[in-house]
N, C-alpha and C. Protein backbone atom coordinates (compact mmCIF):
# COMPACT_ATOMS: atom_id res chain seq x y z
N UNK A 1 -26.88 93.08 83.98
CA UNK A 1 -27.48 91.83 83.49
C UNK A 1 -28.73 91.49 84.30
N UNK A 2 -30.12 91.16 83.55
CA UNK A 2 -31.24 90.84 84.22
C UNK A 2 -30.95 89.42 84.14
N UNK A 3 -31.01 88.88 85.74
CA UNK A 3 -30.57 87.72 85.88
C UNK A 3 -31.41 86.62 85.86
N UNK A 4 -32.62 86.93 86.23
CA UNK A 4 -33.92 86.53 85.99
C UNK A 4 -34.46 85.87 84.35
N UNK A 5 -34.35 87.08 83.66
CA UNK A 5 -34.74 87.06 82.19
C UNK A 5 -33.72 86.14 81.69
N UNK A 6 -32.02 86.22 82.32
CA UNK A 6 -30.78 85.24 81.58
C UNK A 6 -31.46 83.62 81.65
N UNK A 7 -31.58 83.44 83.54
CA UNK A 7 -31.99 82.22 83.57
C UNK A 7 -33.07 81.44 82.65
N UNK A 8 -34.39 82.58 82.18
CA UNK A 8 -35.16 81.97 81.41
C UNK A 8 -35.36 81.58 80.18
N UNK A 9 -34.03 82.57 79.85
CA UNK A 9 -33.59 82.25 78.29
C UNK A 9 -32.66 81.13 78.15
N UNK A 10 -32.10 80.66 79.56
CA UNK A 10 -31.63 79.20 79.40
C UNK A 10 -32.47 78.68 79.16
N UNK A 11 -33.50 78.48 80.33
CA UNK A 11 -34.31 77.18 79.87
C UNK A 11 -34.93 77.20 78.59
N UNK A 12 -35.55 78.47 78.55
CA UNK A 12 -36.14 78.12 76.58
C UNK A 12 -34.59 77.41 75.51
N UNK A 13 -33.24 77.81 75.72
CA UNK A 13 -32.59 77.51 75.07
C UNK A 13 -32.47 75.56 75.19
N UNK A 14 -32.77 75.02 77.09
CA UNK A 14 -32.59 73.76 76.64
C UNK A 14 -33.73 72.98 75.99
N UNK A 15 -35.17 73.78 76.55
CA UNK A 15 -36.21 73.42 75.80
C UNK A 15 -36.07 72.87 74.30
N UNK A 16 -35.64 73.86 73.74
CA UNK A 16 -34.79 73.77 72.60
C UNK A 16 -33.98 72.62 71.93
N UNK A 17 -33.20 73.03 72.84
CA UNK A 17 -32.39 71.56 72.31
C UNK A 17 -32.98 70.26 72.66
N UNK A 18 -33.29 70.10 73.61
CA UNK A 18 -34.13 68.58 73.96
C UNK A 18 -34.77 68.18 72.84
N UNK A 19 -35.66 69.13 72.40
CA UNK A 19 -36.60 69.18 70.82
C UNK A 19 -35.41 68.55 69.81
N UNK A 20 -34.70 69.19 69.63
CA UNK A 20 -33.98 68.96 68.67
C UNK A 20 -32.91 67.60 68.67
N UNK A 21 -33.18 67.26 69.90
CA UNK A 21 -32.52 65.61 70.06
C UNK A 21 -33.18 64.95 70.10
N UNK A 22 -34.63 64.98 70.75
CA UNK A 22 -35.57 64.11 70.23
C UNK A 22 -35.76 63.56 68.92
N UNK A 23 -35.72 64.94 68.11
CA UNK A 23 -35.67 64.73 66.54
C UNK A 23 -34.65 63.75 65.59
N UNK A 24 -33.40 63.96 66.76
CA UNK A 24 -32.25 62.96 65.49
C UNK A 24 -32.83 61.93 66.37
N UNK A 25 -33.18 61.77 67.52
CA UNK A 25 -33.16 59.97 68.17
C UNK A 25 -34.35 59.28 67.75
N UNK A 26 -35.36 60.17 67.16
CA UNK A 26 -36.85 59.35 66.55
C UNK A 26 -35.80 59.42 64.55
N UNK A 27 -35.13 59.47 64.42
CA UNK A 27 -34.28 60.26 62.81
C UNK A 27 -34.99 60.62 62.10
N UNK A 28 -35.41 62.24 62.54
CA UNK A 28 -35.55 62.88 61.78
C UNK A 28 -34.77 64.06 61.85
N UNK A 29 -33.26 63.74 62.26
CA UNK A 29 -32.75 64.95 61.89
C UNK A 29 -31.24 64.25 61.53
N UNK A 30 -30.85 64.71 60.65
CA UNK A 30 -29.48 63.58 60.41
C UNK A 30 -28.45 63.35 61.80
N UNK A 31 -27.94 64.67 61.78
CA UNK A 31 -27.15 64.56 63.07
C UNK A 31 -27.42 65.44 64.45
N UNK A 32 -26.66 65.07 64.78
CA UNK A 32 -27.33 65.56 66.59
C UNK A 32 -26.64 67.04 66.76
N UNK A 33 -27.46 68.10 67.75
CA UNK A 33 -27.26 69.24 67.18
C UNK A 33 -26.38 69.71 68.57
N UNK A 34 -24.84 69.38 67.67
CA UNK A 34 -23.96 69.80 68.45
C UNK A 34 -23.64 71.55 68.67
N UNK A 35 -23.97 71.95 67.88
CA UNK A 35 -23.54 73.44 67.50
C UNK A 35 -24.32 74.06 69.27
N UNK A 36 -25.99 73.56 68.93
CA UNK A 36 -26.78 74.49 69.91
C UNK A 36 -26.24 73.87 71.35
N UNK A 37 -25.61 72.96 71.52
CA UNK A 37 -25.31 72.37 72.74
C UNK A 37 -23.94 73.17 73.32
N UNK A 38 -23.70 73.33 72.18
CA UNK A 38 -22.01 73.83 72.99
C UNK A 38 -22.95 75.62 73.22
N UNK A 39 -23.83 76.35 72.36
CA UNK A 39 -24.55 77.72 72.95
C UNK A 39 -24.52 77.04 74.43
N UNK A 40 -25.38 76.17 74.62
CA UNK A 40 -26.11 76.34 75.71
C UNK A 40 -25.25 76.28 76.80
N UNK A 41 -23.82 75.23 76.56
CA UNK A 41 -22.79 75.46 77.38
C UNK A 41 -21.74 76.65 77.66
N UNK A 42 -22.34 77.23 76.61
CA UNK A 42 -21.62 78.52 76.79
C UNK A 42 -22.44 79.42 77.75
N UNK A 43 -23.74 79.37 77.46
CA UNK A 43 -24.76 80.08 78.36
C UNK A 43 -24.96 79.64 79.94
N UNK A 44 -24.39 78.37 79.92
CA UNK A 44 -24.51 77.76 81.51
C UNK A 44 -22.98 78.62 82.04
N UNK A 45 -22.08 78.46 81.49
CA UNK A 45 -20.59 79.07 82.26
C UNK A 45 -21.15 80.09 82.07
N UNK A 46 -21.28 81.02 81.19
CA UNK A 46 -21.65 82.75 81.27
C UNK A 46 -22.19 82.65 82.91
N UNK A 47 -23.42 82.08 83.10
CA UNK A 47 -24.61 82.37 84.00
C UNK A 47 -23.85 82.00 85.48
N UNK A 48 -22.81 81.12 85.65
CA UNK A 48 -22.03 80.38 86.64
C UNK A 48 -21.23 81.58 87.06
N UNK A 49 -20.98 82.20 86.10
CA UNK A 49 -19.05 83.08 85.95
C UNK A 49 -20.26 84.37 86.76
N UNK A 50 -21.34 84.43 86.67
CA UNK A 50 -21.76 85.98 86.83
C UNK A 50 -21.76 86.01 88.21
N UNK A 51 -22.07 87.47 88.86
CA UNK A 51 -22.14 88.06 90.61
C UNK A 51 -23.39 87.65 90.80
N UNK A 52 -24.14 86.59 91.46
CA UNK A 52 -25.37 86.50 92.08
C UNK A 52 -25.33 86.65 93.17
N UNK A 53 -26.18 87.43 93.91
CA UNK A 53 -25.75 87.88 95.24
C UNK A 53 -27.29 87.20 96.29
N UNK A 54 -28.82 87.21 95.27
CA UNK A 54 -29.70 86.56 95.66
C UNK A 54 -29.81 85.22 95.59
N UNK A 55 -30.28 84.32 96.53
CA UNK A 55 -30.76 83.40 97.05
C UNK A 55 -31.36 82.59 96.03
N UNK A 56 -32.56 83.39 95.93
CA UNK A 56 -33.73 82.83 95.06
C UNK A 56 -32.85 81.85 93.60
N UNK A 57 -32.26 83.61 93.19
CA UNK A 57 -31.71 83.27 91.64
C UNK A 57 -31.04 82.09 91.75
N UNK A 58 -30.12 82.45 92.73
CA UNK A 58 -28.47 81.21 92.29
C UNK A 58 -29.36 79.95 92.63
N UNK A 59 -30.29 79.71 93.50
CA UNK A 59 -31.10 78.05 93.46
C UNK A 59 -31.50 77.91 92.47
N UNK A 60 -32.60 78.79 91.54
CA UNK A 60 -33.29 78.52 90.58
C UNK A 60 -32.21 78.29 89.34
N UNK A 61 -30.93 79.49 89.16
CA UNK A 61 -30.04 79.12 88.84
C UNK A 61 -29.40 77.18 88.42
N UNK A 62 -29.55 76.90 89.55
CA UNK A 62 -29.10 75.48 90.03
C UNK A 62 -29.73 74.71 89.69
N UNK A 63 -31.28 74.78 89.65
CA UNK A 63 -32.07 73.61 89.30
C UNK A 63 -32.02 73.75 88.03
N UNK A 64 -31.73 74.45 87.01
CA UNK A 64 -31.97 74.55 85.67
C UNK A 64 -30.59 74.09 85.23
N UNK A 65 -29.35 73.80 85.85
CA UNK A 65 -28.60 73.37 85.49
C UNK A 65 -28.71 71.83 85.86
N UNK A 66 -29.32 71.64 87.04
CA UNK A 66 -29.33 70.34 87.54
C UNK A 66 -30.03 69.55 86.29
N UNK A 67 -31.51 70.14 85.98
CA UNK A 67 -32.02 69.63 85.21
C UNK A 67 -31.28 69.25 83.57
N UNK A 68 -30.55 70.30 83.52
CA UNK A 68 -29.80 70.36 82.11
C UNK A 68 -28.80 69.30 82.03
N UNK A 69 -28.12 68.78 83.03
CA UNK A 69 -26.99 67.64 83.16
C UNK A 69 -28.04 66.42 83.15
N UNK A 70 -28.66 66.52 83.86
CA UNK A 70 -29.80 65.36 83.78
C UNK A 70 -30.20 64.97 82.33
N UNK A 71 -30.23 65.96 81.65
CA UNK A 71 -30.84 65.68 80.26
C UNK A 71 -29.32 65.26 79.12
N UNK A 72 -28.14 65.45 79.92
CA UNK A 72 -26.76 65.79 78.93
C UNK A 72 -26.72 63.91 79.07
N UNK A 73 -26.62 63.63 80.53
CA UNK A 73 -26.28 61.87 80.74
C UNK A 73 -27.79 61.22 80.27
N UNK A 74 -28.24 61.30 79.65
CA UNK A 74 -29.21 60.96 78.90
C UNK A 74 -29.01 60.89 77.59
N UNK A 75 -28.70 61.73 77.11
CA UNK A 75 -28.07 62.48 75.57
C UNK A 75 -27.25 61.48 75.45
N UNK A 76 -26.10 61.69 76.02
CA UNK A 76 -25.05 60.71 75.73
C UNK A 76 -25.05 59.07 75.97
N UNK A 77 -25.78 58.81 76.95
CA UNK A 77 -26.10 57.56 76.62
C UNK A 77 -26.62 57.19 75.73
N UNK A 78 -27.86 57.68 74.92
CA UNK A 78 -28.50 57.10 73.81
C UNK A 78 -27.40 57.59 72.90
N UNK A 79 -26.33 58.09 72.79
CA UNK A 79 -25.28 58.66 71.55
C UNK A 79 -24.53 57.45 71.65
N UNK A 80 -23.89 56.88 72.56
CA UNK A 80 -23.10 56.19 73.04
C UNK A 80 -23.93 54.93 72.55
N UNK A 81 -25.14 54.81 72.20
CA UNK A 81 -26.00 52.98 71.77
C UNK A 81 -25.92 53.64 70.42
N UNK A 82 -25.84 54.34 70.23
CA UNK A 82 -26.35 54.87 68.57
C UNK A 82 -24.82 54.13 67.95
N UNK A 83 -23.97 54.63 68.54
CA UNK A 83 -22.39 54.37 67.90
C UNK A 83 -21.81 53.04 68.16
N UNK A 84 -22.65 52.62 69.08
CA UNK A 84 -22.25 51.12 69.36
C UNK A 84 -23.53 49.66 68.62
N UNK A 85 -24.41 50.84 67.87
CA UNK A 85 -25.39 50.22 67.10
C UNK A 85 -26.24 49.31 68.11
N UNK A 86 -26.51 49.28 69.33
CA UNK A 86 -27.60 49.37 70.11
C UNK A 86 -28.85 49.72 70.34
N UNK A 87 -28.77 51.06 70.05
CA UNK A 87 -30.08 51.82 69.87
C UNK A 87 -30.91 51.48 68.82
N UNK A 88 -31.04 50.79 67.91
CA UNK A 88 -31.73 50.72 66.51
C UNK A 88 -33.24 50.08 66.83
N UNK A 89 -32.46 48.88 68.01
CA UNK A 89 -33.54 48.23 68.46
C UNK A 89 -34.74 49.00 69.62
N UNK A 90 -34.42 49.99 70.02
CA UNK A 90 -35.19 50.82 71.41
C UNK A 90 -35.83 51.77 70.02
N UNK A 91 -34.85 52.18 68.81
CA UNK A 91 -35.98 53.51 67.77
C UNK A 91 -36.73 52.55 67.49
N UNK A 92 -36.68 51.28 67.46
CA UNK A 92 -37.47 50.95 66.63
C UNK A 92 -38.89 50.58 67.52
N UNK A 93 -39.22 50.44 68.74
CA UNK A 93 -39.86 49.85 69.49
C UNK A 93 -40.93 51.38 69.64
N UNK A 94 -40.14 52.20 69.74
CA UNK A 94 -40.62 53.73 69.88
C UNK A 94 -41.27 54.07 68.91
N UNK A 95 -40.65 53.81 67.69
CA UNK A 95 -41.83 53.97 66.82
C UNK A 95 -42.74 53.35 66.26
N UNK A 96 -42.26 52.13 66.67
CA UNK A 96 -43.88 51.41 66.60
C UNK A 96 -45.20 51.83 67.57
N UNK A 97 -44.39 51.77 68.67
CA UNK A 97 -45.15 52.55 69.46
C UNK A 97 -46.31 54.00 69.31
N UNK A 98 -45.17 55.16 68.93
CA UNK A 98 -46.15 55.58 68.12
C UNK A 98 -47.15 55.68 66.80
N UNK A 99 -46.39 55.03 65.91
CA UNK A 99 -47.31 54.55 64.87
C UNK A 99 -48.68 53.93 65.35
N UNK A 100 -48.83 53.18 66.36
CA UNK A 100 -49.81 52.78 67.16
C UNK A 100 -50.98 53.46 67.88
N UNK A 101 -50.37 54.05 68.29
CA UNK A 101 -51.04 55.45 68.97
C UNK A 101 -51.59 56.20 68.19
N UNK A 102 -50.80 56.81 67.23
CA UNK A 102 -51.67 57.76 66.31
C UNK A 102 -52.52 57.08 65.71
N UNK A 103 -52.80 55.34 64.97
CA UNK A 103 -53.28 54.76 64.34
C UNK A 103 -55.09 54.74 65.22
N UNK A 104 -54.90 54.52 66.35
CA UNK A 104 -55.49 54.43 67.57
C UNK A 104 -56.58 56.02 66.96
N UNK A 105 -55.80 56.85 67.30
CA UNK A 105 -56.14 58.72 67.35
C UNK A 105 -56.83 58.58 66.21
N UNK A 106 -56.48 58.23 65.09
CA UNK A 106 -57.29 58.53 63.76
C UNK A 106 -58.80 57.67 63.48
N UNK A 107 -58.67 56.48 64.01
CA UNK A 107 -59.78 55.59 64.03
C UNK A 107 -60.97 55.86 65.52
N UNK A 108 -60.11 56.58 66.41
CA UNK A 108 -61.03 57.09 67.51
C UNK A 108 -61.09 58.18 67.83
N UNK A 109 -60.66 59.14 67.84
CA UNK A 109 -60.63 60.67 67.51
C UNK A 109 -60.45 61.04 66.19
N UNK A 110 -61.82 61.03 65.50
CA UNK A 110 -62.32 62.05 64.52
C UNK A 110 -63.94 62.25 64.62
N UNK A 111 -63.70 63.66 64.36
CA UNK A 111 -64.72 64.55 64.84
C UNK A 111 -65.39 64.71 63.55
N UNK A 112 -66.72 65.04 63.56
CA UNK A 112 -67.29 66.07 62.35
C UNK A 112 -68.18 67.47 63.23
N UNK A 113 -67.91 68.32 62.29
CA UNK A 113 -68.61 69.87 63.13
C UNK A 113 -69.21 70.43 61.76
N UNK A 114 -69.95 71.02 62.20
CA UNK A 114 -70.77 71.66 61.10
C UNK A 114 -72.41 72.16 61.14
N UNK A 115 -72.77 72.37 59.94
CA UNK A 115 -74.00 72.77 60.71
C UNK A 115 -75.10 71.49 60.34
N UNK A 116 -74.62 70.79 59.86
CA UNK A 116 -75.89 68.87 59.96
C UNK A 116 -75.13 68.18 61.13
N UNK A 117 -74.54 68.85 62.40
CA UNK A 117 -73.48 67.91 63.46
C UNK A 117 -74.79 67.65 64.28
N UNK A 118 -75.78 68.31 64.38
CA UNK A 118 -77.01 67.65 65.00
C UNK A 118 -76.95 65.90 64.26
N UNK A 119 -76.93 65.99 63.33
CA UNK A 119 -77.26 64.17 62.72
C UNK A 119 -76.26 63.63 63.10
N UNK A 120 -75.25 63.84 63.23
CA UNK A 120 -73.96 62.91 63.52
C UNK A 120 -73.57 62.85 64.82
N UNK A 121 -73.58 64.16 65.84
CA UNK A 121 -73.20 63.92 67.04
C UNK A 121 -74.18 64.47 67.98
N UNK A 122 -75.03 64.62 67.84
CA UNK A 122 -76.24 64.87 68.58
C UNK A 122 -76.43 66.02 69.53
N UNK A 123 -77.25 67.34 68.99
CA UNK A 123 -77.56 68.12 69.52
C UNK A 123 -76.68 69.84 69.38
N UNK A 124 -76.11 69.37 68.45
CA UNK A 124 -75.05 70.52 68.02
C UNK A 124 -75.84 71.32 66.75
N UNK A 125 -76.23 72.82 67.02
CA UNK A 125 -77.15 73.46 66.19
C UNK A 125 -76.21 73.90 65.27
N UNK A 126 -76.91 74.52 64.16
CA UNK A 126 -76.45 75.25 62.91
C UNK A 126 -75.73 77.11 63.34
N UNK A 127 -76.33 77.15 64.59
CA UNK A 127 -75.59 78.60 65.33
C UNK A 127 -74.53 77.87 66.15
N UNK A 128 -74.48 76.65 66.70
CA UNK A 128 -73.21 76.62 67.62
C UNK A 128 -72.47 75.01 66.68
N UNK A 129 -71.74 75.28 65.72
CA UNK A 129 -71.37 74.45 65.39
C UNK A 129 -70.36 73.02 65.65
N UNK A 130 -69.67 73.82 66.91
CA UNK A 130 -68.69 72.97 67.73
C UNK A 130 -68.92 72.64 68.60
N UNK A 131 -69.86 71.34 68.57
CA UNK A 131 -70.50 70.29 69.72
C UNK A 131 -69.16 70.47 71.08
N UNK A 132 -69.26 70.98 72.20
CA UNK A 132 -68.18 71.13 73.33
C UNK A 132 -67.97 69.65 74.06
N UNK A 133 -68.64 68.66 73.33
CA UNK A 133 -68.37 67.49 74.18
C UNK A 133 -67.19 66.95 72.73
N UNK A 134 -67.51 67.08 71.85
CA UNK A 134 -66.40 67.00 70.59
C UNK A 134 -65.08 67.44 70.43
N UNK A 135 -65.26 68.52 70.73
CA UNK A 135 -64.30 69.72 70.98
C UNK A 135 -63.24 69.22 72.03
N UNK A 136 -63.93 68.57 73.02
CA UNK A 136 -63.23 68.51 74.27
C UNK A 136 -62.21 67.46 74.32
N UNK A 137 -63.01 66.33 73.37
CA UNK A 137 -62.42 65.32 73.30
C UNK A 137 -61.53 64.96 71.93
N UNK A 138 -61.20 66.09 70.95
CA UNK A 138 -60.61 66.16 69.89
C UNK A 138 -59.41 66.63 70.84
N UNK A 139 -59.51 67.55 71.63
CA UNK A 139 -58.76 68.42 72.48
C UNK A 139 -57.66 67.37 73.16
N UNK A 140 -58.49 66.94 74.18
CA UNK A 140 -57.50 65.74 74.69
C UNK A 140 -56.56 64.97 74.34
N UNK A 141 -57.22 64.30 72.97
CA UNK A 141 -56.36 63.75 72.10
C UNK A 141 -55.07 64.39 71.58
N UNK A 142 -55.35 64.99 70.89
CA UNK A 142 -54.37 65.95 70.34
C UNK A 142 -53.30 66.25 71.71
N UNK A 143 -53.37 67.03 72.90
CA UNK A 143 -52.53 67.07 73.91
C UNK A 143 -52.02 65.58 74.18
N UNK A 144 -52.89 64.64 73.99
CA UNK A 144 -52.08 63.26 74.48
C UNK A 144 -51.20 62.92 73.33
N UNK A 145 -51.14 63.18 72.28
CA UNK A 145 -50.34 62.48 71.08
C UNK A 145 -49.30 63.57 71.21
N UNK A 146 -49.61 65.24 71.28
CA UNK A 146 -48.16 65.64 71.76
C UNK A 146 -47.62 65.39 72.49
N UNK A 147 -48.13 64.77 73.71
CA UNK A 147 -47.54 64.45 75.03
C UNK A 147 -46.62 63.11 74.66
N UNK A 148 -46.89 62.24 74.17
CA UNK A 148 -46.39 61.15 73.47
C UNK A 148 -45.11 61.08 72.62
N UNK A 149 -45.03 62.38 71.76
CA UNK A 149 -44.55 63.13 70.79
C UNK A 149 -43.23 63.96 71.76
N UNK A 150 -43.38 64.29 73.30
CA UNK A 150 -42.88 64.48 74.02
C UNK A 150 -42.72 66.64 73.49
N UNK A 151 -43.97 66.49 73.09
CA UNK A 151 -44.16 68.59 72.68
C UNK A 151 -44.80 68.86 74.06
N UNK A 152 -44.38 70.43 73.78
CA UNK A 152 -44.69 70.86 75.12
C UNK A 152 -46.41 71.04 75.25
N UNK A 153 -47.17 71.23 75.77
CA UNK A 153 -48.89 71.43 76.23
C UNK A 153 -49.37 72.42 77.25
N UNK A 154 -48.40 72.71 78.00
CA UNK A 154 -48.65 74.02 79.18
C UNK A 154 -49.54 74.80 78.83
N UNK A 155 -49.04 75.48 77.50
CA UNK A 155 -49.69 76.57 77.12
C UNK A 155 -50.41 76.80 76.32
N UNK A 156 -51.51 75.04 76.26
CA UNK A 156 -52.43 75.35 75.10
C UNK A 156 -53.67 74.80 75.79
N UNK A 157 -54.49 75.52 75.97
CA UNK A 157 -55.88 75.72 77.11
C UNK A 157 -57.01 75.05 75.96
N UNK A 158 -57.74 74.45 76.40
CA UNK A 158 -58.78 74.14 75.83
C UNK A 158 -59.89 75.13 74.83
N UNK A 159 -60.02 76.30 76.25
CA UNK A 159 -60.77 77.82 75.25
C UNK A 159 -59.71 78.17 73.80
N UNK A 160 -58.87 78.31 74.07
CA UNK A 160 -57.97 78.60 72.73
C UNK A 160 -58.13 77.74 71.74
N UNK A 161 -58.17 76.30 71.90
CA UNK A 161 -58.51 75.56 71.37
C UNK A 161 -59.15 75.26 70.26
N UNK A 162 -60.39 75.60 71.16
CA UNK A 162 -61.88 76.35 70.76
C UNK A 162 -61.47 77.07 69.65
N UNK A 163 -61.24 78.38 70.46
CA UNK A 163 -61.50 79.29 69.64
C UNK A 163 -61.03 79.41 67.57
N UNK A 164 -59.50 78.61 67.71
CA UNK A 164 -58.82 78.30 67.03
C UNK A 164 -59.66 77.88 65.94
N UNK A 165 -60.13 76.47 66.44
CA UNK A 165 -61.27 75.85 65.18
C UNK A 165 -62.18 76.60 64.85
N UNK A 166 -62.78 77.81 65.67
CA UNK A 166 -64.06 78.45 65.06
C UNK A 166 -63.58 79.67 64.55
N UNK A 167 -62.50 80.12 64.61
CA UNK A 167 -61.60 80.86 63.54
C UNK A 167 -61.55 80.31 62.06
N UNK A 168 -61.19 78.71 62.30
CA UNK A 168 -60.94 77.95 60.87
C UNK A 168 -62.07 77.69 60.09
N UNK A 169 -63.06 77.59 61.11
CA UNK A 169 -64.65 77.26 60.35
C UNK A 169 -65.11 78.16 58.95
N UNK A 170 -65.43 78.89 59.08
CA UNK A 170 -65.37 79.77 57.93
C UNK A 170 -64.47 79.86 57.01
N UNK A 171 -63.89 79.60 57.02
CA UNK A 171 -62.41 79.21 55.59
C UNK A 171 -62.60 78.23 55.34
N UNK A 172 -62.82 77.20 55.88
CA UNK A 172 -62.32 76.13 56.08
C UNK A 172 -63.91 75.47 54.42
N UNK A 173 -65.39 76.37 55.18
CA UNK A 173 -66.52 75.98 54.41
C UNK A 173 -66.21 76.29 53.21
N UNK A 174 -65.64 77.81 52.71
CA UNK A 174 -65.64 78.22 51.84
C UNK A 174 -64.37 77.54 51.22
N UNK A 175 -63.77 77.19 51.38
CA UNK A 175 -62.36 76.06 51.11
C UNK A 175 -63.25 75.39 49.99
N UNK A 176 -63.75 74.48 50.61
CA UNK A 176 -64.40 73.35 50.58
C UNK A 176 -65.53 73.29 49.94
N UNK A 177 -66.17 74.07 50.09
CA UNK A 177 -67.95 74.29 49.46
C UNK A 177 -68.88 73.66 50.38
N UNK A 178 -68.94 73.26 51.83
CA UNK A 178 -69.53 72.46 52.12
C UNK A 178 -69.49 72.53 53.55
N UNK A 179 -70.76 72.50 54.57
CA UNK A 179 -70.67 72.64 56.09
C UNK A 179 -70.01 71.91 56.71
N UNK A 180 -69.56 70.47 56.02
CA UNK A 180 -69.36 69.49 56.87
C UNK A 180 -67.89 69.43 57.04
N UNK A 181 -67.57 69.47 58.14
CA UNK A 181 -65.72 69.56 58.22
C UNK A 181 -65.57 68.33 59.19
N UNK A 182 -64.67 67.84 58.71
CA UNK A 182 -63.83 66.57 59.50
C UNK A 182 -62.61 66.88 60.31
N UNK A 183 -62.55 66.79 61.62
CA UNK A 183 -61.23 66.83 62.38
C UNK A 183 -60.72 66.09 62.89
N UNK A 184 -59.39 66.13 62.27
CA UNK A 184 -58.40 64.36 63.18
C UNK A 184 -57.11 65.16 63.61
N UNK A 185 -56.97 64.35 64.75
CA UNK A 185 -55.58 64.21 65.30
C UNK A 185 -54.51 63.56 64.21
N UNK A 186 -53.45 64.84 63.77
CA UNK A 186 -52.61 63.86 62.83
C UNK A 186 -51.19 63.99 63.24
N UNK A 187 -50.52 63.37 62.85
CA UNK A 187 -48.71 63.79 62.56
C UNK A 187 -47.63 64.05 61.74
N UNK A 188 -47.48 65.14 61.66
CA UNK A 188 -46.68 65.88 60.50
C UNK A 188 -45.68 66.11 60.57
N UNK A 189 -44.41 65.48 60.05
CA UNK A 189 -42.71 65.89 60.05
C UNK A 189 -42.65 65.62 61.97
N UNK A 190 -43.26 64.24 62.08
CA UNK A 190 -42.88 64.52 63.81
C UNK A 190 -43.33 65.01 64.73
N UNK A 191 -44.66 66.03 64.20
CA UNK A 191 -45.39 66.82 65.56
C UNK A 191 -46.95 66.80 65.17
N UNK A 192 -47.48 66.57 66.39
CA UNK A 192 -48.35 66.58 66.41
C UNK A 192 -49.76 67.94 65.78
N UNK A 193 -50.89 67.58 64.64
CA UNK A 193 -51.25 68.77 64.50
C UNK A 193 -53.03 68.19 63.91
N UNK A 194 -53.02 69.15 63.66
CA UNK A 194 -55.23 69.04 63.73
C UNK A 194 -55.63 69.06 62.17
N UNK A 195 -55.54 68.35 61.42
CA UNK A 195 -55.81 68.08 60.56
C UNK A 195 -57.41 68.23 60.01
N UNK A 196 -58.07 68.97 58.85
CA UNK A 196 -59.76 69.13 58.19
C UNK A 196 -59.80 68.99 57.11
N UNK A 197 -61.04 68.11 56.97
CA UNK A 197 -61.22 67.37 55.72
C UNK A 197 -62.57 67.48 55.40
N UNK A 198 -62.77 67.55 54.17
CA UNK A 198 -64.85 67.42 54.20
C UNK A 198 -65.43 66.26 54.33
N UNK A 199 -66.08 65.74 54.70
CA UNK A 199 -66.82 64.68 54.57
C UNK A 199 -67.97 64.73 53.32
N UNK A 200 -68.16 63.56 52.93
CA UNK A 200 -69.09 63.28 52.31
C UNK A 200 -70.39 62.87 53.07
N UNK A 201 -71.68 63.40 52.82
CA UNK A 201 -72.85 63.44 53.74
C UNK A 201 -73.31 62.16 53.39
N UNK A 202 -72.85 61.24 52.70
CA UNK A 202 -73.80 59.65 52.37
C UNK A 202 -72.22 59.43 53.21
N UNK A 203 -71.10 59.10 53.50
CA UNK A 203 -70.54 58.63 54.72
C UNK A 203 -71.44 58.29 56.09
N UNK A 204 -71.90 59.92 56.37
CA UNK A 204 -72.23 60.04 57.88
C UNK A 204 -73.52 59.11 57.87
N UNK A 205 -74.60 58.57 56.62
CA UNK A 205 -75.35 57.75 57.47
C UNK A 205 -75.02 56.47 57.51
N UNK A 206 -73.70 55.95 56.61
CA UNK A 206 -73.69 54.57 56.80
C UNK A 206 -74.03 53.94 58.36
């Protein structure tokens, strides 16, 4: 057994589930996902029951369980307001909350890119269509509303970012018929995602 690779397939497994309790406690998932919880308890005794003979492992071992109980008396407390009809009032505060936020994101993070982004955001040519002060700050956003959204962000770099939209650019014209692309921070089934739209060119001079 690679003990290393076991431990990390715990944590992606509680990664996992956290996601998926987030989901019934904002309700969008009917019920709470007992099935993957009892895996993961099966995967914590497996990993307990095994010969660790290194140091390193059995700590790192430990903190991933530590962390995992941490997240279980959490779980169950908000299960425990849910059944005692408590909680209705904390979903509901939460999602106003975010409803707020994103409302916020859409009226202040939206972008236009294209090749007339010289007229709208100043100084962005018809060869470099994705103004990097735009970019940067579409960028942000978007990581802050997942962050909000409580999605993970580690592993999404700004260059990728980038690159991503100027992948989409070209589809996106021919989609559309038209240079001018609109980008907003939106939210879809719960997660955060980058939403393009055309603009109309008598918009941009109102």
């Amino acid at each position: 057994m690679d003990i290393n690779a076991e431990i990390t397939k715990l944590e992606n497994m509680i990664e996992a589930l956290r996601k998926k309790y987030e989901l019934f406690f904002f309700g969008l998932e009917k019920k709470p996902p007992n099935a993957e919880r009892e895996q993961v308890d099966r995967k914590v005794r497996e990993l307990l029951n095994a010969f660790i003979t290194n140091t390193g492992q059995r700590y790192r071992l430990q903190s991933v369980i530590g962390k995992y109980n941490t997240y279980q008396r959490y779980w169950d407390r908000i299960l425990q307001q849910i059944e005692e009809g408590t909680y209705e009032r904390e979903l509901l505060k939460r999602k106003i909350i975010q409803q707020e936020f994103a409302k916020e994101a859409y009226k202040k993070k939206t972008y236009t890119i294209g090749e007339e982004e010289a007229a709208v955001s100043g100084g962005a040519s018809s060869r470099d269509p994705l103004n990097e002060n735009s970019v940067k700050e579409l960028y942000e956003s978007y990581i802050q509303v997942k962050q909000t959204l409580g999605e993970p962000t580690g592993n999404i770099s700004l260059e990728a970012f980038k690159k991503s939209l100027e992948k989409q650019l070209p589809v996106l014209k021919e989609k559309y018929g038209t240079s001018d692309i609109e980008f907003k921070v939106s939210i879809k089934g719960g997660k955060a995602t980058i939403k393009a739209v055309p603009i109309n060119k008598e918009d941009n001079q109102e």
